[in-house]
N, C-alpha and C. Protein backbone atom coordinates (compact mmCIF):
# COMPACT_ATOMS: atom_id res chain seq x y z
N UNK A 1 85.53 109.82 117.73
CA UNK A 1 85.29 109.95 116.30
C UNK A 1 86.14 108.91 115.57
N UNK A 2 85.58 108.19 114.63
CA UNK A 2 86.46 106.87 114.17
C UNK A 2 86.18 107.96 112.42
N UNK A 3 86.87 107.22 111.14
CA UNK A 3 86.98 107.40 110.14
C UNK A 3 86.36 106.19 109.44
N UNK A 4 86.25 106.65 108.29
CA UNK A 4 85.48 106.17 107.21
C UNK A 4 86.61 105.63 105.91
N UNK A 5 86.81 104.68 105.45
CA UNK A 5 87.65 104.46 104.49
C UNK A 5 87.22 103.93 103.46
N UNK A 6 87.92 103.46 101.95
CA UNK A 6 87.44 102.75 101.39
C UNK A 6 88.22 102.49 100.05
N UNK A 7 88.58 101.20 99.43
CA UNK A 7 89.79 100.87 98.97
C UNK A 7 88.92 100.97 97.65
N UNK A 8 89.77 101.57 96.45
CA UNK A 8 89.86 102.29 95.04
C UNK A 8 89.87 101.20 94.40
N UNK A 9 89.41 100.84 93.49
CA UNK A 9 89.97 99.56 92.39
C UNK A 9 90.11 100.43 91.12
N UNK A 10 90.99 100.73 90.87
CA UNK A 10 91.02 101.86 89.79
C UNK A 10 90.69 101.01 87.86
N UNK A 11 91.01 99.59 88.38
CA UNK A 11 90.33 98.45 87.06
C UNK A 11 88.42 98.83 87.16
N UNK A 12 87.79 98.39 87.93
CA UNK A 12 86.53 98.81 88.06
C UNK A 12 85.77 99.81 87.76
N UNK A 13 87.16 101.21 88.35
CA UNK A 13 86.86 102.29 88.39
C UNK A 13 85.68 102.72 89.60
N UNK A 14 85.62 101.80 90.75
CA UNK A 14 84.39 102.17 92.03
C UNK A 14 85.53 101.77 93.21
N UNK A 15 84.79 102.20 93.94
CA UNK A 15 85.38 102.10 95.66
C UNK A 15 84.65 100.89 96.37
N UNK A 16 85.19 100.06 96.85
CA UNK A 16 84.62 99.08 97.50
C UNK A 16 83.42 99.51 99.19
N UNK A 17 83.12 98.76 99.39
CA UNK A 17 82.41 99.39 100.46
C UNK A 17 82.94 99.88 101.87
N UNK A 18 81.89 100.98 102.38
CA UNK A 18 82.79 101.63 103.74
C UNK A 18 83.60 101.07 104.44
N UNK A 19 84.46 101.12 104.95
CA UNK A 19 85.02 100.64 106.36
C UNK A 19 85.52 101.48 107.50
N UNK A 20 85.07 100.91 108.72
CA UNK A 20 84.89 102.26 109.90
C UNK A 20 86.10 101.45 110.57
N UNK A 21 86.98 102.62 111.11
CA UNK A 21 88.15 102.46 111.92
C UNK A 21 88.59 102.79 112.86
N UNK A 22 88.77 102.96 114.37
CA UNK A 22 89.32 103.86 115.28
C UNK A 22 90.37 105.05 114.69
N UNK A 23 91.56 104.84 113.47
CA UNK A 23 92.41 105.65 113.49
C UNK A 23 93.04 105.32 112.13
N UNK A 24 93.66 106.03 111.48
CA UNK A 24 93.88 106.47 110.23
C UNK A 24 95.09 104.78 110.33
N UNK A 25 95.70 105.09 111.65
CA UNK A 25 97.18 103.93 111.44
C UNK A 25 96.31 102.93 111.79
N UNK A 26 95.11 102.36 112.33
CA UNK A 26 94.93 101.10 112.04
C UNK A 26 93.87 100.52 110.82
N UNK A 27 93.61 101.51 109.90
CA UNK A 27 92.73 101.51 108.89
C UNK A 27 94.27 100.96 107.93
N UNK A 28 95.37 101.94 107.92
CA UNK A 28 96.55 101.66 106.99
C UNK A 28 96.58 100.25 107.31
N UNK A 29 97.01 99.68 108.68
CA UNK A 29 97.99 98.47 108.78
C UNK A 29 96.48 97.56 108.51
N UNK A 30 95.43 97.64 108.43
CA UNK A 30 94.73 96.53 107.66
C UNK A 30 94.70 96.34 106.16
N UNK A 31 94.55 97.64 105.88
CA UNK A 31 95.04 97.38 104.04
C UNK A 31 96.63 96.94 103.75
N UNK A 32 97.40 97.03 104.80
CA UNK A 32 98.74 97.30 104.83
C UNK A 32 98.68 95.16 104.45
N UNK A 33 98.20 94.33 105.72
CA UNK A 33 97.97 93.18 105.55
C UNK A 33 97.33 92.35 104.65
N UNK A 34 96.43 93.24 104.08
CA UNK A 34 95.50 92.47 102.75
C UNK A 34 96.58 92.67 101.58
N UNK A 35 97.25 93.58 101.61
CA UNK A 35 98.39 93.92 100.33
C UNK A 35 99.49 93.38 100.25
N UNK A 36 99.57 92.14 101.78
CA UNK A 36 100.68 91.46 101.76
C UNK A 36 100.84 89.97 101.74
N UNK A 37 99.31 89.89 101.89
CA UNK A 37 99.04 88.38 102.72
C UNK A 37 97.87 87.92 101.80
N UNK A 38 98.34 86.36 102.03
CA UNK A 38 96.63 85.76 101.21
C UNK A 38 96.43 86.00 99.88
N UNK A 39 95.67 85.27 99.57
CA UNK A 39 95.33 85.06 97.89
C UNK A 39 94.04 85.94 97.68
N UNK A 40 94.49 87.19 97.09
CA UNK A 40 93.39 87.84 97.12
C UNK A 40 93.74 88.69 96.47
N UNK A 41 92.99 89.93 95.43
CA UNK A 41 92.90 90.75 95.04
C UNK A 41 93.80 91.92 95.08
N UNK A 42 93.79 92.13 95.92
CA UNK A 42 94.46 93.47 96.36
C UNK A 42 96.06 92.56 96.42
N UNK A 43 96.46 91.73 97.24
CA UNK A 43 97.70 91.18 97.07
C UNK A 43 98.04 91.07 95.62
N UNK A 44 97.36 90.26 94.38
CA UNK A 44 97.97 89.81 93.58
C UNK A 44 97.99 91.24 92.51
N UNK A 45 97.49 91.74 92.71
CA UNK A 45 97.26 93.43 91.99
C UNK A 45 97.74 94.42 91.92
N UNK A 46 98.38 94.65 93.20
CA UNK A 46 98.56 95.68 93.90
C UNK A 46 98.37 97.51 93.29
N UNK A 47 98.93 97.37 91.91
CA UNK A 47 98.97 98.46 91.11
C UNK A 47 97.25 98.91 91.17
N UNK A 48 96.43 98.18 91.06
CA UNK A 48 95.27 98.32 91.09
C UNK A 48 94.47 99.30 92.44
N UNK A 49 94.78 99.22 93.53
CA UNK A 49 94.39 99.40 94.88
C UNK A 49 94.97 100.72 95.19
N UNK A 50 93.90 101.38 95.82
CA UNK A 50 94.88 102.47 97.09
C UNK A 50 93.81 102.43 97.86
N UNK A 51 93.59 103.34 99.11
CA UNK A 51 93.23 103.56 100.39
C UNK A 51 92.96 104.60 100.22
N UNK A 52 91.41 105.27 100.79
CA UNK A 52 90.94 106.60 100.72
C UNK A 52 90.48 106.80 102.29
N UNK A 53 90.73 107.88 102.81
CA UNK A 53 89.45 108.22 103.47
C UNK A 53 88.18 108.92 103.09
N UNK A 54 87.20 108.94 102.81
CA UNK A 54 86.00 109.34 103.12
C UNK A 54 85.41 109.76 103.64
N UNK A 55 85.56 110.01 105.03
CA UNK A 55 84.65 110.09 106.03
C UNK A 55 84.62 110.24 107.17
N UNK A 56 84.15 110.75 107.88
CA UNK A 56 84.47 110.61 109.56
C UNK A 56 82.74 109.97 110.15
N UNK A 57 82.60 108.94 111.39
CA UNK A 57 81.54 108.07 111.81
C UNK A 57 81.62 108.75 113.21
N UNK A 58 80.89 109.57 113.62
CA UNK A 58 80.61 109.59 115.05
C UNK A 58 79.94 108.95 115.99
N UNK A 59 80.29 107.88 116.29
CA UNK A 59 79.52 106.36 117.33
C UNK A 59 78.58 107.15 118.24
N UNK A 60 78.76 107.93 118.84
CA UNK A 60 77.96 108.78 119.82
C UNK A 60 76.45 109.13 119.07
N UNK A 61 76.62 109.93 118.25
CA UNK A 61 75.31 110.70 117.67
C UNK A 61 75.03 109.58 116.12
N UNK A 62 75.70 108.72 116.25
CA UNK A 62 75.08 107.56 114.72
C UNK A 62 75.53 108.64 113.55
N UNK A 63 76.37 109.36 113.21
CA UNK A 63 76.05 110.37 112.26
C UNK A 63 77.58 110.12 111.02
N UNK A 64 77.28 109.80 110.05
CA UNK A 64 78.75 109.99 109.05
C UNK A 64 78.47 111.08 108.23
N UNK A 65 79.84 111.33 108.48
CA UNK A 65 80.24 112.98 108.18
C UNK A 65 81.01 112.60 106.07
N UNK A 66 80.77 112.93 105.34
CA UNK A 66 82.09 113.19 104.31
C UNK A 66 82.94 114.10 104.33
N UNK A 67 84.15 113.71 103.83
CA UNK A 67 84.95 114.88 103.95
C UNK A 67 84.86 115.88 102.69
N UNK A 68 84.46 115.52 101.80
CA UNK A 68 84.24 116.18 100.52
C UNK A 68 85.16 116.09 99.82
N UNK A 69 86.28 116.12 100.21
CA UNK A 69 87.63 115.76 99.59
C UNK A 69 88.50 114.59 99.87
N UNK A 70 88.10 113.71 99.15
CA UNK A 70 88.80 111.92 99.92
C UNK A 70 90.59 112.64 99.81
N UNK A 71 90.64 111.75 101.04
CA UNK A 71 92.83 111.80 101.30
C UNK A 71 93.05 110.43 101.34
N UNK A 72 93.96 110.55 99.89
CA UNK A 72 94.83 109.36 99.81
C UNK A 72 95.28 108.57 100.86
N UNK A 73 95.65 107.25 101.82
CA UNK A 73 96.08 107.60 102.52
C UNK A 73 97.39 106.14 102.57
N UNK A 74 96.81 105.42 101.25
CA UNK A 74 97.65 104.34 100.91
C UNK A 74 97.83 104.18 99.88
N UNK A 75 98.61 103.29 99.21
CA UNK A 75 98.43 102.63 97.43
C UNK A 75 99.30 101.36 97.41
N UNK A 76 98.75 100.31 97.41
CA UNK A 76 98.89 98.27 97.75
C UNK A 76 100.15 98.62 97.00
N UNK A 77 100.61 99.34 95.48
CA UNK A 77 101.53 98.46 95.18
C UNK A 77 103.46 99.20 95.77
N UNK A 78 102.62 100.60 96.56
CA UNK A 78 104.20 100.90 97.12
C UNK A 78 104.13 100.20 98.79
N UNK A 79 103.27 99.76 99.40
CA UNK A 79 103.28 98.94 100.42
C UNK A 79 104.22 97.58 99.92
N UNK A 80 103.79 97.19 98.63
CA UNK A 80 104.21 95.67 98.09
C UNK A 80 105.81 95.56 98.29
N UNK A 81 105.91 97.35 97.48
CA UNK A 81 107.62 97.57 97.35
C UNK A 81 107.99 97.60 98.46
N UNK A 82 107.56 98.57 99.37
CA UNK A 82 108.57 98.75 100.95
C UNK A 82 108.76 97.14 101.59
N UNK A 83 107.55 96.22 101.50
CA UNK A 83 107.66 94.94 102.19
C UNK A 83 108.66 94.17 101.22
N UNK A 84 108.85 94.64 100.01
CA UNK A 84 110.24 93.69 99.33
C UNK A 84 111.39 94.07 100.35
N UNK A 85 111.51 95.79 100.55
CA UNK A 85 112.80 95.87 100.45
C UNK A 85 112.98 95.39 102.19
N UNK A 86 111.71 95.54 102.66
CA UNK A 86 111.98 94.90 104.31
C UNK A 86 112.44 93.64 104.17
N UNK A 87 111.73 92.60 103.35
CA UNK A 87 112.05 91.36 103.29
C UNK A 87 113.34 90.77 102.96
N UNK A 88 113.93 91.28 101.87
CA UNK A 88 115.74 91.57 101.27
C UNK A 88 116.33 91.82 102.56
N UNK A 89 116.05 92.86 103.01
CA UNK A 89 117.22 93.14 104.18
C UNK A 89 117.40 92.39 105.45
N UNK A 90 115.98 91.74 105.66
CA UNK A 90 116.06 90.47 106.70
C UNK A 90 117.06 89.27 106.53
């Protein structure tokens, strides 16, 4: 069973489109990298962005499940902070 995610633009006010993941920690550490890296949206924003799940994708039977209740499971601009204070202490 993989998960269903999908990053908030709370400026827009919509969710960007699905994204299917093996596991909750490698769905994080990809938003975790877009929120740190590169000229892009979610980096230069961060306040803007969080991470939802949505969903669960069962590869076996083709079937996506909702959860009915999205779980938070990130937000770009306290990723931004923890990678300051990693970066300072290096």
């Amino acid at each position: 069973m993989k998960i269903v995610t999908a990053v908030y633009d709370q400026k827009s006010e919509s969710y960007g489109r699905p994204i299917v993941e093996n596991t909750v920690g490698a769905a994080v550490r990809a938003f975790e990298h877009e929120a740190t890296q590169g000229d892009n949206a979610l980096a230069k924003f961060p306040q803007d962005f969080s991470l939802w799940q949505i969903g669960t994708y069962d590869e076996l039977k083709g079937e996506i499940k909702s959860l009915g209740t999205k779980v938070n499971l990130a937000n770009a601009w306290e990723i931004k902070e923890a990678n300051k204070d990693r970066t300072a202490r290096v």
